[in-house]
N, C-alpha and C. Protein backbone atom coordinates (compact mmCIF):
# COMPACT_ATOMS: atom_id res chain seq x y z
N UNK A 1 0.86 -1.17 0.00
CA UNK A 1 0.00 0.00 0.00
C UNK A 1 0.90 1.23 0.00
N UNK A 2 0.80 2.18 -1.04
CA UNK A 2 1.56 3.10 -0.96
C UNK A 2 0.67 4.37 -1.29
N UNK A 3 0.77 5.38 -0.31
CA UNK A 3 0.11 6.72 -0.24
C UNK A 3 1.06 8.05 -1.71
N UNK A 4 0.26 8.11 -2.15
CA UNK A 4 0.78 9.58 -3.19
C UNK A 4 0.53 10.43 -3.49
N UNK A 5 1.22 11.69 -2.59
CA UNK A 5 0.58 13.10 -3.07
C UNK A 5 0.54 13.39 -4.12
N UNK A 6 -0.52 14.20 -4.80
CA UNK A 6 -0.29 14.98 -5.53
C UNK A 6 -0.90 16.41 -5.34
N UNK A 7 0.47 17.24 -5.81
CA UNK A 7 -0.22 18.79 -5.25
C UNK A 7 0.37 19.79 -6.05
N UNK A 8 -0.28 20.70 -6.51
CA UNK A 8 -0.15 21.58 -7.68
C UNK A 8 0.16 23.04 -7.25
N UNK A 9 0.98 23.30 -5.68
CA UNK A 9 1.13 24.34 -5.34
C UNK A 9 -0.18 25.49 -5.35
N UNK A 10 -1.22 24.99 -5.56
CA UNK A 10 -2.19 26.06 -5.83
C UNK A 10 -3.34 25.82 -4.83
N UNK A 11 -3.98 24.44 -5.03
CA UNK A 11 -4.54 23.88 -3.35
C UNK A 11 -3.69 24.20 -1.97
N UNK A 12 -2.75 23.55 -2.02
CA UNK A 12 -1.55 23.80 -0.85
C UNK A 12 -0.42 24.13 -1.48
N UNK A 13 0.53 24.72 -0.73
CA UNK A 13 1.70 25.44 -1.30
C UNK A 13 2.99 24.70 -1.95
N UNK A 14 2.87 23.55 -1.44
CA UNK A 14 3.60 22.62 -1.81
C UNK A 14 3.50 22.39 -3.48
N UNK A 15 4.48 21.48 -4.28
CA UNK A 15 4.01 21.04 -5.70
C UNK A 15 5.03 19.93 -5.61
N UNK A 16 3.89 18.96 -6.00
CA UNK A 16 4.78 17.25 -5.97
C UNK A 16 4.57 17.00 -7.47
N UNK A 17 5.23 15.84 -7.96
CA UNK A 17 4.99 15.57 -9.82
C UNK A 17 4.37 13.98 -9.75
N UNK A 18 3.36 13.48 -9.33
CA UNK A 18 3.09 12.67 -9.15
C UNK A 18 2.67 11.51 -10.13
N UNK A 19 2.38 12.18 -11.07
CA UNK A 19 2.26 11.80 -12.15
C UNK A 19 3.49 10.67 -13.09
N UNK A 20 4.55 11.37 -13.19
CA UNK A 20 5.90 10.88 -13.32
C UNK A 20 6.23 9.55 -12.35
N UNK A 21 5.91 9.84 -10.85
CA UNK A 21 5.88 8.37 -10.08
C UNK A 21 5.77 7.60 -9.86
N UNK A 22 3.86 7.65 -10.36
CA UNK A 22 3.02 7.04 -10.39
C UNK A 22 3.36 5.96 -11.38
N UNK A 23 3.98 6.49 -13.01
CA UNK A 23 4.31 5.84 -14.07
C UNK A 23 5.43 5.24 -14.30
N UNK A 24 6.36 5.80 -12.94
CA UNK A 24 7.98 4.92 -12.94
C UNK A 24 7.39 3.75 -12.31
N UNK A 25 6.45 3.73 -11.06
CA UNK A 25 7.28 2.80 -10.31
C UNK A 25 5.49 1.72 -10.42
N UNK A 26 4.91 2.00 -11.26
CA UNK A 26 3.87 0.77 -11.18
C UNK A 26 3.71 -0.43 -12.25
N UNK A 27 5.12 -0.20 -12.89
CA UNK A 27 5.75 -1.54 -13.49
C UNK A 27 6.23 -2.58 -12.45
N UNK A 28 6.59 -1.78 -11.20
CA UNK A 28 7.53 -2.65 -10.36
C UNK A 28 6.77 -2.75 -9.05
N UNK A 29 5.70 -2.92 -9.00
CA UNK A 29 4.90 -3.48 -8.03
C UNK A 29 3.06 -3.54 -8.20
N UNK A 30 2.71 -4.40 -7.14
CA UNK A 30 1.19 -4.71 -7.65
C UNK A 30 0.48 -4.09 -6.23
N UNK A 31 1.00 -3.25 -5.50
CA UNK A 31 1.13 -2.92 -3.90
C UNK A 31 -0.07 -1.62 -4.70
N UNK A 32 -1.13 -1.18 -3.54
CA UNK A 32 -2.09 -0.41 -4.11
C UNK A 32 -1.60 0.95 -3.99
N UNK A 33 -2.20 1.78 -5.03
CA UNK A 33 -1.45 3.33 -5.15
C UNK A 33 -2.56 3.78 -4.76
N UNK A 34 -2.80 4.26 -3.50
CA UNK A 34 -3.81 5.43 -3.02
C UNK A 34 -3.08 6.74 -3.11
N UNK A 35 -3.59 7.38 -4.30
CA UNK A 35 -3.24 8.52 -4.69
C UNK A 35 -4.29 9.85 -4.26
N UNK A 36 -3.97 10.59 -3.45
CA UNK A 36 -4.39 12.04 -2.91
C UNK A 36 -4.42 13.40 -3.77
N UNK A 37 -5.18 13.76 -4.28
CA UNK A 37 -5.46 15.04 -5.51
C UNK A 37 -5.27 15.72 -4.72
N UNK A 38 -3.92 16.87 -3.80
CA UNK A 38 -4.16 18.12 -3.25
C UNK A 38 -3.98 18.91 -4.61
N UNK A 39 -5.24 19.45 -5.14
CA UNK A 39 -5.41 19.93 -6.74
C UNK A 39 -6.13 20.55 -6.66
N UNK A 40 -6.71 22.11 -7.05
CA UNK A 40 -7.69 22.77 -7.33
C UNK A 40 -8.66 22.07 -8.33
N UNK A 41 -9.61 22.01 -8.21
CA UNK A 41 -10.40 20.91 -9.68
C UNK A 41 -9.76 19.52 -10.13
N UNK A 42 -9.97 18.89 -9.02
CA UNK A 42 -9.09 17.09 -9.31
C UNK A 42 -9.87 16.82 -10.00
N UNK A 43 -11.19 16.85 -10.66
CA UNK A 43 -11.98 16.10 -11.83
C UNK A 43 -11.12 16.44 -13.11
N UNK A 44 -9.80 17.37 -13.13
CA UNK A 44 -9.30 17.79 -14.66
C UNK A 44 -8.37 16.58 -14.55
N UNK A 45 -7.89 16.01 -13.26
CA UNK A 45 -7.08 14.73 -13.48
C UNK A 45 -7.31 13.30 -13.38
N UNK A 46 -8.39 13.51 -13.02
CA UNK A 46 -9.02 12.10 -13.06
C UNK A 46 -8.61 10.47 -13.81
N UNK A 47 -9.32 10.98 -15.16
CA UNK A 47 -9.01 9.71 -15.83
C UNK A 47 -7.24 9.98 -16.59
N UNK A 48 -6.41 10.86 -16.40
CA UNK A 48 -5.08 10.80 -16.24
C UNK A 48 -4.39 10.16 -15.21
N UNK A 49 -4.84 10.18 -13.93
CA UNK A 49 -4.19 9.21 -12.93
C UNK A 49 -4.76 8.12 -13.01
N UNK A 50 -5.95 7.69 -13.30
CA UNK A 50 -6.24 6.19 -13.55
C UNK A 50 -5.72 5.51 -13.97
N UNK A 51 -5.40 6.12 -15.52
CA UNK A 51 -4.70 5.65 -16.46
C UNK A 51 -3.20 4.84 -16.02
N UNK A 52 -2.65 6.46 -15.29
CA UNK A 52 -1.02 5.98 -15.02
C UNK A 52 -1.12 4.98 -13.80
N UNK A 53 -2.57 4.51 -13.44
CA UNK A 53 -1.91 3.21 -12.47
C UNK A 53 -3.02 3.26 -10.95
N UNK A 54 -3.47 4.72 -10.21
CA UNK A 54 -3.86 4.85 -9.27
C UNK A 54 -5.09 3.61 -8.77
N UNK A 55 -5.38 3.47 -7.83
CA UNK A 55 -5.91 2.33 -7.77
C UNK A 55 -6.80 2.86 -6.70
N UNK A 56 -6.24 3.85 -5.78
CA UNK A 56 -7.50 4.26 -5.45
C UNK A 56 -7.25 5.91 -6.08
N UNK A 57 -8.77 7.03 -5.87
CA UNK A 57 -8.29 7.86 -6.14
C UNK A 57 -9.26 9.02 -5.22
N UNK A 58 -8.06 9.70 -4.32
CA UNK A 58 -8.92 10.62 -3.04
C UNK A 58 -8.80 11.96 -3.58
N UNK A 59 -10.05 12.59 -3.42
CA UNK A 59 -9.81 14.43 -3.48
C UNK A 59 -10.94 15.09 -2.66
N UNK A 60 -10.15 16.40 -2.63
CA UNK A 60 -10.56 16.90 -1.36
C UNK A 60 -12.24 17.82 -1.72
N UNK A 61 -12.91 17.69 -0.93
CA UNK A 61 -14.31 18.14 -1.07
C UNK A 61 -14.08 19.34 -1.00
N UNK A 62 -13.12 20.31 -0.39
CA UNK A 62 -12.98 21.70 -0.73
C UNK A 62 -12.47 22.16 -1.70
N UNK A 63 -11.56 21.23 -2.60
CA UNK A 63 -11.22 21.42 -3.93
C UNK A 63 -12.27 21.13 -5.26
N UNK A 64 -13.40 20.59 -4.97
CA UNK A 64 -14.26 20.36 -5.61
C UNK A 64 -15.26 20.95 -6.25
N UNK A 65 -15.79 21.49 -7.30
CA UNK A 65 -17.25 22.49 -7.52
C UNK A 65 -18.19 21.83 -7.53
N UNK A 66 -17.88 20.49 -7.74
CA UNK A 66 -19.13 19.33 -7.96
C UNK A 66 -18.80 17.61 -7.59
N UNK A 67 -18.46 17.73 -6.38
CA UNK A 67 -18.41 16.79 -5.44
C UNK A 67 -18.47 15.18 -6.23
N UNK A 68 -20.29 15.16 -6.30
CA UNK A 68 -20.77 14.08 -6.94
C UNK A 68 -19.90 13.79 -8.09
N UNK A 69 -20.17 14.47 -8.85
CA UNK A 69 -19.93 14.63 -10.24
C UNK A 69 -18.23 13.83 -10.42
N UNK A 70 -17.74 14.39 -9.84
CA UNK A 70 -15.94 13.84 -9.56
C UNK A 70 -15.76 12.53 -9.05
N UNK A 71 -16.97 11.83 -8.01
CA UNK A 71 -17.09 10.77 -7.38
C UNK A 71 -17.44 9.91 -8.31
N UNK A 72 -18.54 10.34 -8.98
CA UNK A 72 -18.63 9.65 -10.14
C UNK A 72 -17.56 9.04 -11.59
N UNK A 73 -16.98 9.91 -11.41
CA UNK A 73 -15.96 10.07 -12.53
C UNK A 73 -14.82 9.04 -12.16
N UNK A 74 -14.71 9.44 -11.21
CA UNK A 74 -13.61 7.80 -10.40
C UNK A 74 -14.24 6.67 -10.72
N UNK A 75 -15.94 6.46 -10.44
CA UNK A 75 -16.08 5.22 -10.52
C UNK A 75 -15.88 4.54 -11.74
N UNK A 76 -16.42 5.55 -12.85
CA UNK A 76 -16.62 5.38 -14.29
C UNK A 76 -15.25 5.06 -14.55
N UNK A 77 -14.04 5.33 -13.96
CA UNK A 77 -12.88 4.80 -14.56
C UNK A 77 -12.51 3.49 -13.85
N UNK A 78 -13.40 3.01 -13.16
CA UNK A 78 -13.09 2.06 -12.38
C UNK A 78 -12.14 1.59 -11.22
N UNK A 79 -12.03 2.79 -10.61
CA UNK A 79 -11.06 2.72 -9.64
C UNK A 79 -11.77 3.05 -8.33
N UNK A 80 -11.43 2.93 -7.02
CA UNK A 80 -12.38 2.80 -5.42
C UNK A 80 -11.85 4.64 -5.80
N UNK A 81 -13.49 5.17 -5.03
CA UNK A 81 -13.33 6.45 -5.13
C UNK A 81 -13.22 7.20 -3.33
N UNK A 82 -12.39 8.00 -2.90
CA UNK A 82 -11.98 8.50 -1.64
C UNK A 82 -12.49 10.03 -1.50
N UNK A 83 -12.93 10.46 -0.66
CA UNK A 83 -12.85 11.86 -0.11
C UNK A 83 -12.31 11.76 1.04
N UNK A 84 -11.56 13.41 1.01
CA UNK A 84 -10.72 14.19 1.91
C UNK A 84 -11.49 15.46 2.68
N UNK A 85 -11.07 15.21 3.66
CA UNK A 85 -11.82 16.74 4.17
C UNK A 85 -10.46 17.42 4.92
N UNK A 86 -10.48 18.73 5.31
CA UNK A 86 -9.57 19.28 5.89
C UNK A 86 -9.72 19.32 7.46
N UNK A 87 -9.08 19.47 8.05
CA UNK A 87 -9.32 18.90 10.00
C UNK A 87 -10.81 19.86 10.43
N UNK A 88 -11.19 21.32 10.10
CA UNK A 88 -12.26 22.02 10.03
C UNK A 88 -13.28 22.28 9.34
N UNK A 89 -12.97 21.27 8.38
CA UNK A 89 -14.58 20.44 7.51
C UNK A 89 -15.57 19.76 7.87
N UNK A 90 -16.69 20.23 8.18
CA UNK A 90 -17.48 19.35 9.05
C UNK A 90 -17.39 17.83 8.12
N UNK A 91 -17.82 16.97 8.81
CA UNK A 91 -18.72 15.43 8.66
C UNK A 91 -19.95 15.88 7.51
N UNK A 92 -20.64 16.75 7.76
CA UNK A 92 -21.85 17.17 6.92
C UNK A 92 -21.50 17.22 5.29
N UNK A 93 -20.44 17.82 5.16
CA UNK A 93 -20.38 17.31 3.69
C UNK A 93 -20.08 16.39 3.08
N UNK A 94 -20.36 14.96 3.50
CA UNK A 94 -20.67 13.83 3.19
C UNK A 94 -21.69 12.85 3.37
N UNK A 95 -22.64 13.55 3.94
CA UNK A 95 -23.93 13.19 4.07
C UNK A 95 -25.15 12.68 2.99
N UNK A 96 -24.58 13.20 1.77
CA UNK A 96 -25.09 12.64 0.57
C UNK A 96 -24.40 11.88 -0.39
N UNK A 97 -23.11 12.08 0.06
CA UNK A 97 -22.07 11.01 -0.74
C UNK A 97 -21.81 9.96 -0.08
N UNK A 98 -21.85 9.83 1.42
CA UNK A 98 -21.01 8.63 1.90
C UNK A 98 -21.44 7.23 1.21
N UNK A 99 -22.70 7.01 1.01
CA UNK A 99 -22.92 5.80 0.16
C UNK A 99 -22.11 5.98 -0.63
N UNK A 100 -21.65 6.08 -1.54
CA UNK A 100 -21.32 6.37 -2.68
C UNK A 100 -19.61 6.35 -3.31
N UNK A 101 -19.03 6.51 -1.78
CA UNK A 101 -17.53 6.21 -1.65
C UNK A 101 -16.78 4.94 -0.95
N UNK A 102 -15.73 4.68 -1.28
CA UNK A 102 -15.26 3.58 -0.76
C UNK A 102 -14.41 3.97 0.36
N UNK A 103 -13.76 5.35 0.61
CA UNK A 103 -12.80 5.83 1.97
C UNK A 103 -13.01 7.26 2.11
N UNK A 104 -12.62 7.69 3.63
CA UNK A 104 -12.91 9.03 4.07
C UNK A 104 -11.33 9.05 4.24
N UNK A 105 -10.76 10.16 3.83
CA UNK A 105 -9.54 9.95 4.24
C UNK A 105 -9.54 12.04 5.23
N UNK A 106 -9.26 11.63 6.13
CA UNK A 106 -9.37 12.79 7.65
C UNK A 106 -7.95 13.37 7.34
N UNK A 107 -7.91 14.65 6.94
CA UNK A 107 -6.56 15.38 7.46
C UNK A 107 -6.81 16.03 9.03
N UNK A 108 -5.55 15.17 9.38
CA UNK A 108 -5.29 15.72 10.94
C UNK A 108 -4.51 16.76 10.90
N UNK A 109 -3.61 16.96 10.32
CA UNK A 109 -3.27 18.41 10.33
C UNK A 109 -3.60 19.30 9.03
N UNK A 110 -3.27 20.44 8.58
CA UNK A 110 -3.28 21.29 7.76
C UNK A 110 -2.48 20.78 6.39
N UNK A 111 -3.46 20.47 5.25
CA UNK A 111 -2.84 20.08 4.40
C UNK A 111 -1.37 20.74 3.62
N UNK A 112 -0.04 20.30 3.37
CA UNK A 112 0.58 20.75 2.43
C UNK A 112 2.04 20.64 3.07
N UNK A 113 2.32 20.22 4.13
CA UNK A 113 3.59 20.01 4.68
C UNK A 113 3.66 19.39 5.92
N UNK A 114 4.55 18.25 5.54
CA UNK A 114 5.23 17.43 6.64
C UNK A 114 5.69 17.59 7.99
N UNK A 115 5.44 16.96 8.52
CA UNK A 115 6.13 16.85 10.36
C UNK A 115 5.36 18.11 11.01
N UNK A 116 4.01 18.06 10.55
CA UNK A 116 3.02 18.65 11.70
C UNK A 116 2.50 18.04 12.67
N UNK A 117 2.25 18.62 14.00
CA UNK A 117 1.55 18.30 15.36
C UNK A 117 0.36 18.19 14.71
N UNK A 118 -0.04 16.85 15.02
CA UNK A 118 -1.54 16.08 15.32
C UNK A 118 -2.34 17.66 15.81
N UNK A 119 -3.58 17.52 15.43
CA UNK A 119 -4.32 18.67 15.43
C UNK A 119 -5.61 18.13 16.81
N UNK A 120 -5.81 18.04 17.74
CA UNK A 120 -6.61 17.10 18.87
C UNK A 120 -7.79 16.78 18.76
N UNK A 121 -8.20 18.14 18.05
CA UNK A 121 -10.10 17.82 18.31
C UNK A 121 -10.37 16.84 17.32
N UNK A 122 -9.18 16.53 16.30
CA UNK A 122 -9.72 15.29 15.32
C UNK A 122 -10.13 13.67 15.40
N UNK A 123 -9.17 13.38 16.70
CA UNK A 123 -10.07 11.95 17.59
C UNK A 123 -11.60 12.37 17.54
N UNK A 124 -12.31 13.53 18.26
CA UNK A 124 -13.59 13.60 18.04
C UNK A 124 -14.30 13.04 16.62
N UNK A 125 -13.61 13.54 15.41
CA UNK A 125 -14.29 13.95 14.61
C UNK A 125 -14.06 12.12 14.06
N UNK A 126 -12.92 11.83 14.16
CA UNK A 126 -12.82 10.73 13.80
C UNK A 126 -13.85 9.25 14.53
N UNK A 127 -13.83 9.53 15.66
CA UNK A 127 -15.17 9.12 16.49
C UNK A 127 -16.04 9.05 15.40
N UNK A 128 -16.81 10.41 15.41
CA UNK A 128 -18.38 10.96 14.81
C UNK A 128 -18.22 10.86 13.30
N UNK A 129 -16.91 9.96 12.71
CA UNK A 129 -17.32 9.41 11.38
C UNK A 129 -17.17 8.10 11.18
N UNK A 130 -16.83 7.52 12.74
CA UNK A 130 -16.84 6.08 12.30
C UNK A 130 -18.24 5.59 13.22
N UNK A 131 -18.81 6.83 13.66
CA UNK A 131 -20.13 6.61 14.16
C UNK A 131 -21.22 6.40 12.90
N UNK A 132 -20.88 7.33 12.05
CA UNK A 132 -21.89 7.96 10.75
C UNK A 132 -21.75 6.58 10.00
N UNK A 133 -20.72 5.87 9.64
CA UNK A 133 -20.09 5.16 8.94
C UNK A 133 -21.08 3.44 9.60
N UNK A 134 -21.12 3.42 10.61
CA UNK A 134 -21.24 2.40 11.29
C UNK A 134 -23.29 2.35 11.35
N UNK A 135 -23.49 3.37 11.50
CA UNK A 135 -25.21 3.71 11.86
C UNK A 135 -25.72 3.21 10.65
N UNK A 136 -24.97 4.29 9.61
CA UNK A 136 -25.77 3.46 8.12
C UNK A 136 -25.23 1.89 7.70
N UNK A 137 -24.78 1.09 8.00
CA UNK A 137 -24.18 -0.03 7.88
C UNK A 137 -23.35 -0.23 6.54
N UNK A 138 -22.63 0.91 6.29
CA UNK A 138 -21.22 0.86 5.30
C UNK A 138 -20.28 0.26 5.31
N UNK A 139 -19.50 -0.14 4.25
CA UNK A 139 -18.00 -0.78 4.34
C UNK A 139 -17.36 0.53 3.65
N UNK A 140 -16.97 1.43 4.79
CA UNK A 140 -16.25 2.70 4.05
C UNK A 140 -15.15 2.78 5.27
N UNK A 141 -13.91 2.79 4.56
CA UNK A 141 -12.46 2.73 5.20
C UNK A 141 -12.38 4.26 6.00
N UNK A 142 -12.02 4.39 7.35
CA UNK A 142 -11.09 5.71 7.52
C UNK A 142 -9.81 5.25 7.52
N UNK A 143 -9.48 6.80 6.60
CA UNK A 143 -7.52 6.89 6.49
C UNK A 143 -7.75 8.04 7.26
N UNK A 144 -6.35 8.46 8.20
CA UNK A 144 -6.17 9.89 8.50
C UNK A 144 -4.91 10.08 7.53
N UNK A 145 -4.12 11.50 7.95
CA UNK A 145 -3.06 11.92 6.80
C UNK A 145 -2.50 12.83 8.04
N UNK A 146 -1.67 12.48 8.83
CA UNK A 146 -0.89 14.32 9.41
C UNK A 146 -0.95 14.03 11.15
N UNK A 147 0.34 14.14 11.81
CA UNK A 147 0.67 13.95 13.06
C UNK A 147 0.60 12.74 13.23
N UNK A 148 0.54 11.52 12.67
CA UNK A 148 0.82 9.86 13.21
C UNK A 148 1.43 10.02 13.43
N UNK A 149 1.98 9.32 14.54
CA UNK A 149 3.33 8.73 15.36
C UNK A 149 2.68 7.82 16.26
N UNK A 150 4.52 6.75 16.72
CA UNK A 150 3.87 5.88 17.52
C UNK A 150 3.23 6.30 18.71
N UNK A 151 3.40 7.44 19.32
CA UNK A 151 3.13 7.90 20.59
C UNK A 151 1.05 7.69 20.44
N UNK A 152 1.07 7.68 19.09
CA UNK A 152 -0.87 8.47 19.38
C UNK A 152 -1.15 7.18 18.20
N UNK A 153 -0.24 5.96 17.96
CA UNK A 153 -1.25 5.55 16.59
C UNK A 153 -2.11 4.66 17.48
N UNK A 154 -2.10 3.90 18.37
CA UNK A 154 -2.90 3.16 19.42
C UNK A 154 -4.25 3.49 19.46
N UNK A 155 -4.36 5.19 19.85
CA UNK A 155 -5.13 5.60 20.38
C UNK A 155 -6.10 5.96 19.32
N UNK A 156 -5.69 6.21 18.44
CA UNK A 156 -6.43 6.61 16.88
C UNK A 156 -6.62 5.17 16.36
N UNK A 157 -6.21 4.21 16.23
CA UNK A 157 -6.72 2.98 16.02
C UNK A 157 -8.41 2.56 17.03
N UNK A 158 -8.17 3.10 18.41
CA UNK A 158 -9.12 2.72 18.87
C UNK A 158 -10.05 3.95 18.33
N UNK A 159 -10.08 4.61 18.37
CA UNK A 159 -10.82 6.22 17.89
C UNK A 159 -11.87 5.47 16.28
N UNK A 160 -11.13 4.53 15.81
CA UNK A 160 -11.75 3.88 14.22
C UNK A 160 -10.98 3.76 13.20
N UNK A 161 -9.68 4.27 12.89
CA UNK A 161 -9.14 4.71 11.90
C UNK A 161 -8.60 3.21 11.78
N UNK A 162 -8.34 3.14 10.64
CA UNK A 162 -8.32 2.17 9.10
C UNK A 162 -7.35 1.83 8.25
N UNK A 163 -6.41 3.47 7.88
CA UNK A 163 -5.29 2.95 7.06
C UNK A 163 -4.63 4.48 7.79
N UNK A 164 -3.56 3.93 7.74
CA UNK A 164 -3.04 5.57 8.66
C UNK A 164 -1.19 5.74 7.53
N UNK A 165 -1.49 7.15 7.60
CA UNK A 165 -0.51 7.68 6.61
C UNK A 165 0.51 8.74 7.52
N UNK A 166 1.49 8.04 7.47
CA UNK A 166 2.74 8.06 8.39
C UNK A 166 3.79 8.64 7.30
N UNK A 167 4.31 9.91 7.47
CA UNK A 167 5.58 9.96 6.87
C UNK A 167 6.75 10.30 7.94
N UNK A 168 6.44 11.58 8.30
CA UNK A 168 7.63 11.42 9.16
C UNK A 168 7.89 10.93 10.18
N UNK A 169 6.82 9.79 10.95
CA UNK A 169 7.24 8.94 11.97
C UNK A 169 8.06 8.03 11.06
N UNK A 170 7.89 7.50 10.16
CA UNK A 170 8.38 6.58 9.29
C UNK A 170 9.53 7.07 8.81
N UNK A 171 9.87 8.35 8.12
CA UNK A 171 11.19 8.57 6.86
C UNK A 171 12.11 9.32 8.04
N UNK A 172 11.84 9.72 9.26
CA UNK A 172 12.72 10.45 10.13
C UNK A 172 13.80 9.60 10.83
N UNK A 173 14.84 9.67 10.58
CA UNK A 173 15.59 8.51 11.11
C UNK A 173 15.64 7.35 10.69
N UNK A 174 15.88 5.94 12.05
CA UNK A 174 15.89 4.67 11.10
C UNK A 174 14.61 3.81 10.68
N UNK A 175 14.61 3.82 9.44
CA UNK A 175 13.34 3.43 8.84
C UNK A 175 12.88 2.35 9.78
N UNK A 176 13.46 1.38 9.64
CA UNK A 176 13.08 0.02 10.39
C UNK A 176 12.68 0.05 11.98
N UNK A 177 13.87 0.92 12.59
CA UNK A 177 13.36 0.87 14.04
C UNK A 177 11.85 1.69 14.13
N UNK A 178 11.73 2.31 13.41
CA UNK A 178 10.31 3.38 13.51
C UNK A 178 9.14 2.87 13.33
N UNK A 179 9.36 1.67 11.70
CA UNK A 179 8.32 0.76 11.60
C UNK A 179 8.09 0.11 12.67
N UNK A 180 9.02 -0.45 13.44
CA UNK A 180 9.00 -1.73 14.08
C UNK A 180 8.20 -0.65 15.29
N UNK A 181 9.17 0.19 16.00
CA UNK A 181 8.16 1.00 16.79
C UNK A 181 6.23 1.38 17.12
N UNK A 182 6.72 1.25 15.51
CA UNK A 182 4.70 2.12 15.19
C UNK A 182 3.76 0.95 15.06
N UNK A 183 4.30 -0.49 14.57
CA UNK A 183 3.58 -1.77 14.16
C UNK A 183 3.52 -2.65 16.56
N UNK A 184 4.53 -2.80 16.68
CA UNK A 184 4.07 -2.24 18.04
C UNK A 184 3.31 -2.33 18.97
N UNK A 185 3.03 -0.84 18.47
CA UNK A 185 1.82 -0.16 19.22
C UNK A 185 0.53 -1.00 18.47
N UNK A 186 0.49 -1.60 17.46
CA UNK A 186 -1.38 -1.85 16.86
C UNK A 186 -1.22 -3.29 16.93
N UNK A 187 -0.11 -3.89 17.91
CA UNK A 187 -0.33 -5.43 17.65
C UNK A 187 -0.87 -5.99 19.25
């Protein structure tokens, strides 16, 4: 399972080339590409990242003019379709899509740069979407994105979360001891 930004400096300040990545390295593995649109209008890339490989494909409901419409467009290319919300996005704007998606993926911190502090009130929120998630009787994944570490992944595991996206607990130092650290805590 491998997480992939993509970000066009214009959503968030950052600019990744994801595209190029996506197309080097999915000759050389069958491991799933959950790819992240931080993109102003991710429906203009849609069936371009399909193409190059993405397997799932997440974008953010504040980058969106037409939510549905984009959700749709994932499916039609046949790939599991994801929304993102930002840590101060309510739950409410997925109230008419959640059928309709295969993952919520929760930014815990502020999208667009690495080795941010966990943002707190998002255990709540993460709660009150694996509440929403659970009431209607869905098979819809939570991912979070921002402040994992081993210190808090325990606790966010019990909170509901699903697939958790770790960079700099993971790339800071020694890779292995960090994995081994963070795997751990959820065994």
């Amino acid at each position: 399972y491998i997480h992939i930004d993509v970000m066009d400096g214009m959503y968030v300040p950052q600019i990744s080339f994801g595209g190029p990545v996506i197309k080097a390295l999915r000759p050389l593995t069958d491991a799933v590409f959950d790819v992240q649109m931080m993109v102003e209008e991710p429906g203009r890339y849609v069936e371009e990242y399909a193409r190059l490989g993405a397997d799932i494909i997440t974008v953010h409901a504040e980058a969106c003019k037409h939510l549905d419409r984009v959700i749709q467009q994932i499916r039609a290319c046949g790939k599991k379709a994801a929304v993102a919300l930002n840590p101060a996005t309510p739950l409410s704007v997925l109230d008419y899509v959640l059928e309709e998606i295969d993952m919520v993926l929760l930014m815990t911190v502020n999208p667009g740069f690495g080795g941010q502090k966990y943002i707190s009130y998002c255990d709540e929120k993460i709660r009150a979407l694996r509440a929403m998630i659970d009431e209607r009787g869905l098979d819809v994944r939570i991912e979070i994105d921002g402040g994992v570490k081993a210190s808090n992944i325990k606790r966010l595991a019990d909170c509901g979360v699903d697939i958790f996206v770790a960079g700099s607990a993971v790339f800071e130092g020694d890779i292995t001891a960090n994995m081994k650290e963070i795997m751990e805590q959820l065994d």
